[in-house]
PDB file of N, CA and C in Angstrom:
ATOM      1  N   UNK A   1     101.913 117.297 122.830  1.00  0.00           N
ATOM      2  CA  UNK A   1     103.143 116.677 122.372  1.00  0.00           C
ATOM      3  C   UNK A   1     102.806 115.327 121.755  1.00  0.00           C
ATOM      4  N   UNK A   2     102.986 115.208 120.651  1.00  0.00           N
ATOM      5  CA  UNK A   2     103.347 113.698 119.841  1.00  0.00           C
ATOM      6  C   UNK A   2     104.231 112.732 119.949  1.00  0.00           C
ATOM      7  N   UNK A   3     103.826 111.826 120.643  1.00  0.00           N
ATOM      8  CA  UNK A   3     104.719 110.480 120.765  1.00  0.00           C
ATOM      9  C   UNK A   3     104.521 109.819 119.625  1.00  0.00           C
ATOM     10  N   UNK A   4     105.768 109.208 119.527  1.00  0.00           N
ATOM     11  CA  UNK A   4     106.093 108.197 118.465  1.00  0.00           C
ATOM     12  C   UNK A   4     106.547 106.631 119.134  1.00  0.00           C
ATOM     13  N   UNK A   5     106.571 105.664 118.341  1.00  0.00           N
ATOM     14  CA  UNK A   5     106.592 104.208 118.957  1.00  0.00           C
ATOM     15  C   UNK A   5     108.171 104.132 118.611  1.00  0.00           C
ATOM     16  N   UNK A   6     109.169 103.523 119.304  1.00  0.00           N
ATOM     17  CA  UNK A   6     110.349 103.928 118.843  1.00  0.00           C
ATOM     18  C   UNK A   6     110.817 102.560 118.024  1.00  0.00           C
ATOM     19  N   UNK A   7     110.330 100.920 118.073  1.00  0.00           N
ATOM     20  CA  UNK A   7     109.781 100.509 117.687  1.00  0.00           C
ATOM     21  C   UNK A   7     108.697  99.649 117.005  1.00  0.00           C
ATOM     22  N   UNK A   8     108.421  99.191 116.055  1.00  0.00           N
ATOM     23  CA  UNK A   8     107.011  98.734 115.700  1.00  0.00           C
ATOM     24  C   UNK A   8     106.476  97.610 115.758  1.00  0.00           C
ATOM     25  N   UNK A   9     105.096  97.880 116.274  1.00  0.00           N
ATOM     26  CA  UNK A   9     104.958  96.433 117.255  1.00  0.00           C
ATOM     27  C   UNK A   9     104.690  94.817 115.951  1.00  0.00           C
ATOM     28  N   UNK A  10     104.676  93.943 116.654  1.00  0.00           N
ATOM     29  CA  UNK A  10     104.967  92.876 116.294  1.00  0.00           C
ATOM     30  C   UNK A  10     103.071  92.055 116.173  1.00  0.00           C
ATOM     31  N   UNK A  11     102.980  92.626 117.569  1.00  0.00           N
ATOM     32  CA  UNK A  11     101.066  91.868 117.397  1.00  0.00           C
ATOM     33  C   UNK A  11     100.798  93.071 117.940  1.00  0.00           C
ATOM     34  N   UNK A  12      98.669  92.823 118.043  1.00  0.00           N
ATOM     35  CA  UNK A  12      98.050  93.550 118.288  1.00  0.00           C
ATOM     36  C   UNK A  12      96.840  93.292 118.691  1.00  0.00           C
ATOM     37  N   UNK A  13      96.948  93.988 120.063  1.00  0.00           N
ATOM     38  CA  UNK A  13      96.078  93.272 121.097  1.00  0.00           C
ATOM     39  C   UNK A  13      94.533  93.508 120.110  1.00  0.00           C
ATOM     40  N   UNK A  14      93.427  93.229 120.888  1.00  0.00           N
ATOM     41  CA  UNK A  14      92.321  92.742 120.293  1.00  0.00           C
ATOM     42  C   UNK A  14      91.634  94.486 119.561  1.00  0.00           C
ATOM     43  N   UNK A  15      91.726  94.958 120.434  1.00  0.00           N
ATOM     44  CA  UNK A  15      90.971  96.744 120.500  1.00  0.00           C
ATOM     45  C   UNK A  15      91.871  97.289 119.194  1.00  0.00           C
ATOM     46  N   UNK A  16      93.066  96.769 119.245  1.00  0.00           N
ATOM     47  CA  UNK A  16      93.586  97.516 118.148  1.00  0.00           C
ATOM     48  C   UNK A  16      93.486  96.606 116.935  1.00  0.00           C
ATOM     49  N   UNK A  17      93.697  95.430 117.165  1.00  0.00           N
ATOM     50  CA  UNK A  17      93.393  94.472 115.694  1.00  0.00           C
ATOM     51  C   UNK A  17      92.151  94.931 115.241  1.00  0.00           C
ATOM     52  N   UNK A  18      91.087  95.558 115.925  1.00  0.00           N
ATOM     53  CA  UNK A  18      89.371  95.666 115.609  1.00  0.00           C
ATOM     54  C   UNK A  18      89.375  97.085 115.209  1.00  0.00           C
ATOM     55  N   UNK A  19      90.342  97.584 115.436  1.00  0.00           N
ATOM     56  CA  UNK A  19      90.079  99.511 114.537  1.00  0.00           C
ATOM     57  C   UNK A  19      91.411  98.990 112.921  1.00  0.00           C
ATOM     58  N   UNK A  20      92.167  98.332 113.122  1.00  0.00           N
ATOM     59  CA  UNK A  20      92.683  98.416 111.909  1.00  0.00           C
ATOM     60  C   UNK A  20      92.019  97.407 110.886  1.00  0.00           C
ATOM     61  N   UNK A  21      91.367  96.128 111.383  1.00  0.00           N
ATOM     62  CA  UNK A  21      90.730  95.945 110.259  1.00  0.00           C
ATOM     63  C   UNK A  21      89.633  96.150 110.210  1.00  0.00           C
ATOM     64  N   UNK A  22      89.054  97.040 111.004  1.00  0.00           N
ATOM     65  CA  UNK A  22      87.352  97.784 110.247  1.00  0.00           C
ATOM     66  C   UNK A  22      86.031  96.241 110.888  1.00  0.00           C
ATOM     67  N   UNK A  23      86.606  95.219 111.764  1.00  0.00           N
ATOM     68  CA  UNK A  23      85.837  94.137 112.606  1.00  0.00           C
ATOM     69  C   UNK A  23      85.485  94.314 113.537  1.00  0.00           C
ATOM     70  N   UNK A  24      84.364  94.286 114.279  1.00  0.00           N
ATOM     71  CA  UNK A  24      83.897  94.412 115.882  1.00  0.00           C
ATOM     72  C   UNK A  24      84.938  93.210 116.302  1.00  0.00           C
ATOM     73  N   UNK A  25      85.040  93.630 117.790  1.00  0.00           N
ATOM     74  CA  UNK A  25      85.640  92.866 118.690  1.00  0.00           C
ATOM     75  C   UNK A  25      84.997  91.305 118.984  1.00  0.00           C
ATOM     76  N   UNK A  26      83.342  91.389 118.572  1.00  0.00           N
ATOM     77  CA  UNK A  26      82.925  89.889 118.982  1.00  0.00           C
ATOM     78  C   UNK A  26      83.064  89.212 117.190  1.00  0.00           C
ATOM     79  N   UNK A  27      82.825  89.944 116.739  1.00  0.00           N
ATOM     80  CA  UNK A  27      83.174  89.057 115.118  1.00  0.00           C
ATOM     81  C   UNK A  27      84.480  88.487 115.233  1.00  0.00           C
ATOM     82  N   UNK A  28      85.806  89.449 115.718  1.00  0.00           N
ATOM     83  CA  UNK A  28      86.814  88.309 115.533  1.00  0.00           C
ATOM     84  C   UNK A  28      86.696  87.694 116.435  1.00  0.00           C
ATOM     85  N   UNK A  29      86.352  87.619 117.659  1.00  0.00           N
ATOM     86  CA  UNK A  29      86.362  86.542 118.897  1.00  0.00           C
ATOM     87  C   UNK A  29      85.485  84.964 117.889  1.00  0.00           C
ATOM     88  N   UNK A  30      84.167  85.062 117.168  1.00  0.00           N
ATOM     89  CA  UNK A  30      83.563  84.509 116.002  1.00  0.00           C
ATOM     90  C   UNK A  30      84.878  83.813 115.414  1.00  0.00           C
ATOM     91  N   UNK A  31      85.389  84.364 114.573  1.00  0.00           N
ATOM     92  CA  UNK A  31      86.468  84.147 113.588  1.00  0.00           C
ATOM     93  C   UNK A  31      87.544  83.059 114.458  1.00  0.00           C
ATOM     94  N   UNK A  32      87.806  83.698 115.650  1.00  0.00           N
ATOM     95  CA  UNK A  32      89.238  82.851 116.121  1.00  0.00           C
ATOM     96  C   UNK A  32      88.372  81.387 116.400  1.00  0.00           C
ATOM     97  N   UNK A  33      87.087  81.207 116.921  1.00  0.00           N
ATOM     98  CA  UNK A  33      86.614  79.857 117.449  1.00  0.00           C
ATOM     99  C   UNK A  33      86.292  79.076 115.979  1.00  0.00           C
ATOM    100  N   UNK A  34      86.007  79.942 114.911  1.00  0.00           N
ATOM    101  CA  UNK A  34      85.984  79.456 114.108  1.00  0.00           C
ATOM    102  C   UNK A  34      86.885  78.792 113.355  1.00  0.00           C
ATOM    103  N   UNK A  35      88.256  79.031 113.894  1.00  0.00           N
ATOM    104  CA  UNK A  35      89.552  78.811 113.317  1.00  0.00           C
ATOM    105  C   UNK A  35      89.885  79.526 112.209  1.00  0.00           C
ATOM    106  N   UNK A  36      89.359  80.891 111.224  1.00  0.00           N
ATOM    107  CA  UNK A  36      89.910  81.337 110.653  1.00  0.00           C
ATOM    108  C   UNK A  36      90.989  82.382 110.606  1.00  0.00           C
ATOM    109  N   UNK A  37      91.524  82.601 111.983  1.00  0.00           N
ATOM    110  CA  UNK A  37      92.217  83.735 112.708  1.00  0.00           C
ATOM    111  C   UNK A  37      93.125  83.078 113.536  1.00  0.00           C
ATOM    112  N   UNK A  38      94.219  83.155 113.647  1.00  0.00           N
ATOM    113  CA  UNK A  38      95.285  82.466 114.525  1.00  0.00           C
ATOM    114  C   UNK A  38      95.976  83.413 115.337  1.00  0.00           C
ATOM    115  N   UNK A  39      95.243  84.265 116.647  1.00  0.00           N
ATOM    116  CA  UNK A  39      95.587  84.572 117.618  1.00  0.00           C
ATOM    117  C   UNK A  39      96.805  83.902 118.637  1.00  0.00           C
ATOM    118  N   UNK A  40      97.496  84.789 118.866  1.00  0.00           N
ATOM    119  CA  UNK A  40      98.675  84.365 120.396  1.00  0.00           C
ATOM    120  C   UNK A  40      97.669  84.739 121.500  1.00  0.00           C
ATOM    121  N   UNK A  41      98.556  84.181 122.795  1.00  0.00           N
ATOM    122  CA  UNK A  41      98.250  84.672 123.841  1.00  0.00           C
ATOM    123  C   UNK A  41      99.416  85.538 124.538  1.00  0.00           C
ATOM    124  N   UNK A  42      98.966  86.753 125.116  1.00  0.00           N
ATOM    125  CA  UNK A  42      99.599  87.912 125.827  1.00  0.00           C
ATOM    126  C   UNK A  42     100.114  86.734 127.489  1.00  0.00           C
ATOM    127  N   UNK A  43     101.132  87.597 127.650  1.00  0.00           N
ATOM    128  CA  UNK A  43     101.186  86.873 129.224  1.00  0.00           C
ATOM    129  C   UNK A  43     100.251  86.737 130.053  1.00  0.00           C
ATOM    130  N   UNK A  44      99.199  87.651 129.937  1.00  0.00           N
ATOM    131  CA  UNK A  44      98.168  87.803 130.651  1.00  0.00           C
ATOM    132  C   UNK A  44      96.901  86.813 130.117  1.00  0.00           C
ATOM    133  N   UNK A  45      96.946  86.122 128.952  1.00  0.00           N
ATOM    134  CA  UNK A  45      95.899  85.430 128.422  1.00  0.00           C
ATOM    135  C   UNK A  45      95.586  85.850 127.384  1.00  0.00           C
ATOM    136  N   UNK A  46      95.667  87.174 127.359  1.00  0.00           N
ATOM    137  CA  UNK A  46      94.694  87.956 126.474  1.00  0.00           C
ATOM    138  C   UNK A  46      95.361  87.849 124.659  1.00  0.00           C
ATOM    139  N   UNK A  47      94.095  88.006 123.710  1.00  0.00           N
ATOM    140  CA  UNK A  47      94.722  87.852 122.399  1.00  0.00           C
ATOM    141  C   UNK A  47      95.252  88.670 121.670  1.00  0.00           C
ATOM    142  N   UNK A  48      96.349  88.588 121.249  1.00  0.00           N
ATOM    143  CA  UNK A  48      96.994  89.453 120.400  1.00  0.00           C
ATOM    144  C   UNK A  48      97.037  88.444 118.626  1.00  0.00           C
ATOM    145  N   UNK A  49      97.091  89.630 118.178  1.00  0.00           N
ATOM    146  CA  UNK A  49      97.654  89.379 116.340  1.00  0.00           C
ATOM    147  C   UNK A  49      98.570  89.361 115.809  1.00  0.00           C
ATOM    148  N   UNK A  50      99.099  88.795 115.335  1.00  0.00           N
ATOM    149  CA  UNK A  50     100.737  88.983 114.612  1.00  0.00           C
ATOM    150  C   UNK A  50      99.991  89.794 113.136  1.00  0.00           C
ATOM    151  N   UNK A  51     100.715  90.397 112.436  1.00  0.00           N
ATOM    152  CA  UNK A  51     100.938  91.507 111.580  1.00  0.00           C
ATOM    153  C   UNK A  51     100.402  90.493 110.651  1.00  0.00           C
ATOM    154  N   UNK A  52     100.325  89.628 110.601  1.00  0.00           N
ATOM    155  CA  UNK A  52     100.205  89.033 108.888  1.00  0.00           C
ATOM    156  C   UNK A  52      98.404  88.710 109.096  1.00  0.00           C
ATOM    157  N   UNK A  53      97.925  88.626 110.247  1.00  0.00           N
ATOM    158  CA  UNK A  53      96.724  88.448 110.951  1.00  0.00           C
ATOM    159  C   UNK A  53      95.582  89.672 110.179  1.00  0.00           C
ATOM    160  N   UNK A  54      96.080  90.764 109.734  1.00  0.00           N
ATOM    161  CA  UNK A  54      95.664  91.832 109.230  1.00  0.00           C
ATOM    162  C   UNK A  54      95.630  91.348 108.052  1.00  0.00           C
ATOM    163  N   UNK A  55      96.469  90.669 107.151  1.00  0.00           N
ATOM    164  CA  UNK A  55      95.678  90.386 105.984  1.00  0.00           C
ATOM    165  C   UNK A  55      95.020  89.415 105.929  1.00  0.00           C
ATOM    166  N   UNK A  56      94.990  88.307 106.742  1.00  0.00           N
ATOM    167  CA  UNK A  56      94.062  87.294 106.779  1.00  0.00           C
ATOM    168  C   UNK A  56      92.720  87.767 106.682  1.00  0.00           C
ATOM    169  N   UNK A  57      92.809  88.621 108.068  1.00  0.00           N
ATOM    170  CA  UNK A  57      90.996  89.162 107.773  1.00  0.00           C
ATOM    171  C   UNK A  57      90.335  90.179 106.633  1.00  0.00           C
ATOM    172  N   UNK A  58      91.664  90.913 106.140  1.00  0.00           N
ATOM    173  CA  UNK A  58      91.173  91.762 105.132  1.00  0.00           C
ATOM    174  C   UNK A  58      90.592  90.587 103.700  1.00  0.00           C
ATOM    175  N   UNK A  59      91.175  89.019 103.893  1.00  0.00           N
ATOM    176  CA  UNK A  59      90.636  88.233 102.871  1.00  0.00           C
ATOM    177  C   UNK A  59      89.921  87.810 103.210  1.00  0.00           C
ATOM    178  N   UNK A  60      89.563  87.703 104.840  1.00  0.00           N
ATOM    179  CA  UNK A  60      87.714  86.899 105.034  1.00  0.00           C
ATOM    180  C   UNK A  60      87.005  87.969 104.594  1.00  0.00           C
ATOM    181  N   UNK A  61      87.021  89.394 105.064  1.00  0.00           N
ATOM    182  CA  UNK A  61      86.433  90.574 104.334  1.00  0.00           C
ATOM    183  C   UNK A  61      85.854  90.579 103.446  1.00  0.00           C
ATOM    184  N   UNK A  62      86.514  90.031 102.471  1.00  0.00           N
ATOM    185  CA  UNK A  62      86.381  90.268 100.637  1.00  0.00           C
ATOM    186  C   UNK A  62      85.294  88.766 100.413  1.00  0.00           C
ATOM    187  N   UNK A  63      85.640  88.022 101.418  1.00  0.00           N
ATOM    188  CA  UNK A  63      85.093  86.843 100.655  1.00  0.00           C
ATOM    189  C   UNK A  63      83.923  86.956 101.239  1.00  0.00           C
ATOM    190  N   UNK A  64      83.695  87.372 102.648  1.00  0.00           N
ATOM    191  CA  UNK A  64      82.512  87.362 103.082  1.00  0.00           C
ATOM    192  C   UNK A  64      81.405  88.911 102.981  1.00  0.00           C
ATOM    193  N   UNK A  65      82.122  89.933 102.651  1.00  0.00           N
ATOM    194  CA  UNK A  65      81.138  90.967 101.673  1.00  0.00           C
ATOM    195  C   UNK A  65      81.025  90.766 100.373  1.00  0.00           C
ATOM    196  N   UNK A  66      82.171  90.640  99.607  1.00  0.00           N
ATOM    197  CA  UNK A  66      82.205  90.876  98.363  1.00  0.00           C
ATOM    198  C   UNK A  66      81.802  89.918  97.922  1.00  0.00           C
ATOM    199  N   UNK A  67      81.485  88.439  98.037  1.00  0.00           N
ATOM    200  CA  UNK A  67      80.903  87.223  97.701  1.00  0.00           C
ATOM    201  C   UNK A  67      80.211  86.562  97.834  1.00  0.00           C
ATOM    202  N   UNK A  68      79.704  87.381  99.347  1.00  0.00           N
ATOM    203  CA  UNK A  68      78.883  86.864 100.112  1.00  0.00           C
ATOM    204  C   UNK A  68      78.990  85.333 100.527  1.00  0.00           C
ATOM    205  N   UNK A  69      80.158  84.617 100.646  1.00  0.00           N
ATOM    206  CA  UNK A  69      80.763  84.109 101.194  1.00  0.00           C
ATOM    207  C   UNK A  69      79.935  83.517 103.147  1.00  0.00           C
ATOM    208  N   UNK A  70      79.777  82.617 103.530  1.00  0.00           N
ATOM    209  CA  UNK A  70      79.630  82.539 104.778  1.00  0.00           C
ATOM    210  C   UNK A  70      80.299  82.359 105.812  1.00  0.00           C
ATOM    211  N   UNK A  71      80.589  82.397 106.809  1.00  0.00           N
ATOM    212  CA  UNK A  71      82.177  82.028 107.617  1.00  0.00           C
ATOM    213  C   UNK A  71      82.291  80.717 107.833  1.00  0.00           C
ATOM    214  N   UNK A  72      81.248  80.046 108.208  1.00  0.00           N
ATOM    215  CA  UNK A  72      81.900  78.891 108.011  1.00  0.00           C
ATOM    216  C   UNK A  72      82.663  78.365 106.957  1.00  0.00           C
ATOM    217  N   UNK A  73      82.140  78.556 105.669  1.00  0.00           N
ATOM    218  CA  UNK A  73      82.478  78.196 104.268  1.00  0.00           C
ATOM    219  C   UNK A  73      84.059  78.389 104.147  1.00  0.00           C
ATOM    220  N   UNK A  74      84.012  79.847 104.709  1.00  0.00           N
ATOM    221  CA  UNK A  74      85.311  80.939 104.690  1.00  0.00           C
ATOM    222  C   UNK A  74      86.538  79.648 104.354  1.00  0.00           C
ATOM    223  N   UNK A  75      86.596  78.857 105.413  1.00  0.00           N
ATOM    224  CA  UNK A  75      87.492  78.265 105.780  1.00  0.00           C
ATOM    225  C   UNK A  75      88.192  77.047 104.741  1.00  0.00           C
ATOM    226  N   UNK A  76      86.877  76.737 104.358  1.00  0.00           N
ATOM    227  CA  UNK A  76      87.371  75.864 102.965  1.00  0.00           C
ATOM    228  C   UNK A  76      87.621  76.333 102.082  1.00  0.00           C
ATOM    229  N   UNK A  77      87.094  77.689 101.605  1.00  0.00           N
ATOM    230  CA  UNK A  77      87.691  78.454 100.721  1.00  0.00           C
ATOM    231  C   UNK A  77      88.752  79.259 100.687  1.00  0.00           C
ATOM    232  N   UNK A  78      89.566  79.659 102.093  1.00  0.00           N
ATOM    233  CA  UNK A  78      90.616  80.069 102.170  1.00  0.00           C
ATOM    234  C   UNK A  78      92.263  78.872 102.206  1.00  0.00           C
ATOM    235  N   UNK A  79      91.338  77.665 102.406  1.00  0.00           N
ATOM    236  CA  UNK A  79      92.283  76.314 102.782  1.00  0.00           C
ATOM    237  C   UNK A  79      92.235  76.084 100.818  1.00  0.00           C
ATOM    238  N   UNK A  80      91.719  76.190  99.896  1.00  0.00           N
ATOM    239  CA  UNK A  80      91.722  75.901  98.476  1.00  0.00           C
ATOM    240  C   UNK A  80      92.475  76.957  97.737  1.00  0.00           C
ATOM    241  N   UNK A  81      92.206  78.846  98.264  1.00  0.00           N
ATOM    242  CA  UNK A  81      92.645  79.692  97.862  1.00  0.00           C
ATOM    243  C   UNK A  81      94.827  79.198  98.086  1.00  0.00           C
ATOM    244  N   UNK A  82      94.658  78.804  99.707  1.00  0.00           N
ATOM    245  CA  UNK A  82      95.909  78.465 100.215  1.00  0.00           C
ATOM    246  C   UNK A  82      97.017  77.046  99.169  1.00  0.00           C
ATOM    247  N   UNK A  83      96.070  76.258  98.948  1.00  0.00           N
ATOM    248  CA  UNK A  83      97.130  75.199  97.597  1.00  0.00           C
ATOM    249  C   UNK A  83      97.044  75.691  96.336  1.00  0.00           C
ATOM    250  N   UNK A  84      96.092  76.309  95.712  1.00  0.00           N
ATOM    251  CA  UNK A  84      95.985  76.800  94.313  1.00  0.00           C
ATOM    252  C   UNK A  84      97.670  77.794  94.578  1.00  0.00           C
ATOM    253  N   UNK A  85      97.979  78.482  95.526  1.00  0.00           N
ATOM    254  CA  UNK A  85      98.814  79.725  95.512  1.00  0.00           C
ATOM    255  C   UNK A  85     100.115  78.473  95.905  1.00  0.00           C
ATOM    256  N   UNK A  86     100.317  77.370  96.582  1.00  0.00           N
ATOM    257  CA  UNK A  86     101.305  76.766  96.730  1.00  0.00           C
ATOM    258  C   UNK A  86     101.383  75.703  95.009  1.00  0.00           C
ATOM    259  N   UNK A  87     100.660  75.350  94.488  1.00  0.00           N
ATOM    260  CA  UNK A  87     100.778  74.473  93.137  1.00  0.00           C
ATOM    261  C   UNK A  87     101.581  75.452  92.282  1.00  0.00           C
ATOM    262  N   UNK A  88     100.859  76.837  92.238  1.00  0.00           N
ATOM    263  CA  UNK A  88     101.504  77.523  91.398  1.00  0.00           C
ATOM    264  C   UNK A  88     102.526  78.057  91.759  1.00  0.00           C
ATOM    265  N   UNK A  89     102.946  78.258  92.849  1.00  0.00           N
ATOM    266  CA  UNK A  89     104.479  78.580  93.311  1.00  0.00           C
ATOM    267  C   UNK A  89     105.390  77.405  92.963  1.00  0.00           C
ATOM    268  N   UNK A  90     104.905  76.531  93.467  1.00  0.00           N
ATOM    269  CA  UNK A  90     105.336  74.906  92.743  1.00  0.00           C
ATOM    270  C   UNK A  90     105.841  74.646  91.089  1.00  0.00           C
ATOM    271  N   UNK A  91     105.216  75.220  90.601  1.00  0.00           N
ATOM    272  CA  UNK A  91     105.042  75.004  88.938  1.00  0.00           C
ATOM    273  C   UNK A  91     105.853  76.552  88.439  1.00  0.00           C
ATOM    274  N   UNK A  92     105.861  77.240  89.130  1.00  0.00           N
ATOM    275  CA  UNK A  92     107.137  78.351  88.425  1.00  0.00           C
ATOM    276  C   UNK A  92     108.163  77.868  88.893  1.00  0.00           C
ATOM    277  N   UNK A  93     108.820  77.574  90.272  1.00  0.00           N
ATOM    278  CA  UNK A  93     109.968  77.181  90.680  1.00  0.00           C
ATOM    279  C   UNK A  93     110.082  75.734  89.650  1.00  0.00           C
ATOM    280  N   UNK A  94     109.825  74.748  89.513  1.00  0.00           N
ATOM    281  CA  UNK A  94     109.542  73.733  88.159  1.00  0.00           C
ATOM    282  C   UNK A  94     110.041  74.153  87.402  1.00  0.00           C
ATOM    283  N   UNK A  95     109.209  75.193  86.460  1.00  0.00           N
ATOM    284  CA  UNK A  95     109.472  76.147  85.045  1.00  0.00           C
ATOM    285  C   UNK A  95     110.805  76.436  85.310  1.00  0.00           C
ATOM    286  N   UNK A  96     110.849  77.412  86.138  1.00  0.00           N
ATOM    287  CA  UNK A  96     112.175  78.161  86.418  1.00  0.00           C
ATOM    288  C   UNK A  96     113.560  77.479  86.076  1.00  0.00           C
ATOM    289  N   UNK A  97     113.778  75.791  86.539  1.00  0.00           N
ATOM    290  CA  UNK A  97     114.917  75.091  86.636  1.00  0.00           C
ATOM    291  C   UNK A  97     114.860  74.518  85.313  1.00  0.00           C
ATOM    292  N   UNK A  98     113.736  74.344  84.808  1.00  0.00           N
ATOM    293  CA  UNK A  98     113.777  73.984  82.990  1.00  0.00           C
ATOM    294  C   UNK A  98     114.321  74.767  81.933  1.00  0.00           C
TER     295      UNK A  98
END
């Protein structure tokens, strides 16, 4: 019999954050001390992910295969990726009222 979730969760504890984004469990434990991952804590201590946590790492991913990127680095380059995307949100809302 097939269960279904009736409904859909909000975070995701560590075992499951590590099969959906394709990361061992000690790489993101890596990542969160590193500060590029912003984990909650479960009542119990334990770390969970909020949903948007999944694309964060799918962009350390890219930067750190596809660019070869280092993790430390990660961080300044995701903090530059992060104002380039607020200037230009900035500068259409600007445009927009002109």
């Amino acid at each position: 019999m097939t269960t279904y979730a009736i409904v859909r969760p909000t975070r995701l504890g560590l075992d499951s954050y590590a099969r959906v984004t394709g990361l061992h469990p000690e790489t993101i434990r890596r990542l969160v001390v590193l500060g590029l991952l912003e984990p909650v804590r479960d009542a119990r201590g334990e770390l969970c992910f909020p949903l948007p946590q999944v694309a964060a790492a799918a962009r350390i991913r890219r930067l750190h295969e596809g660019l070869s990127i280092n993790y430390a680095a990660i961080g300044l380059v995701t903090d530059l990726l992060d104002r380039i995307e607020a200037l230009e949100s900035s500068l259409r809302t600007h445009a927009s009222r002109h």
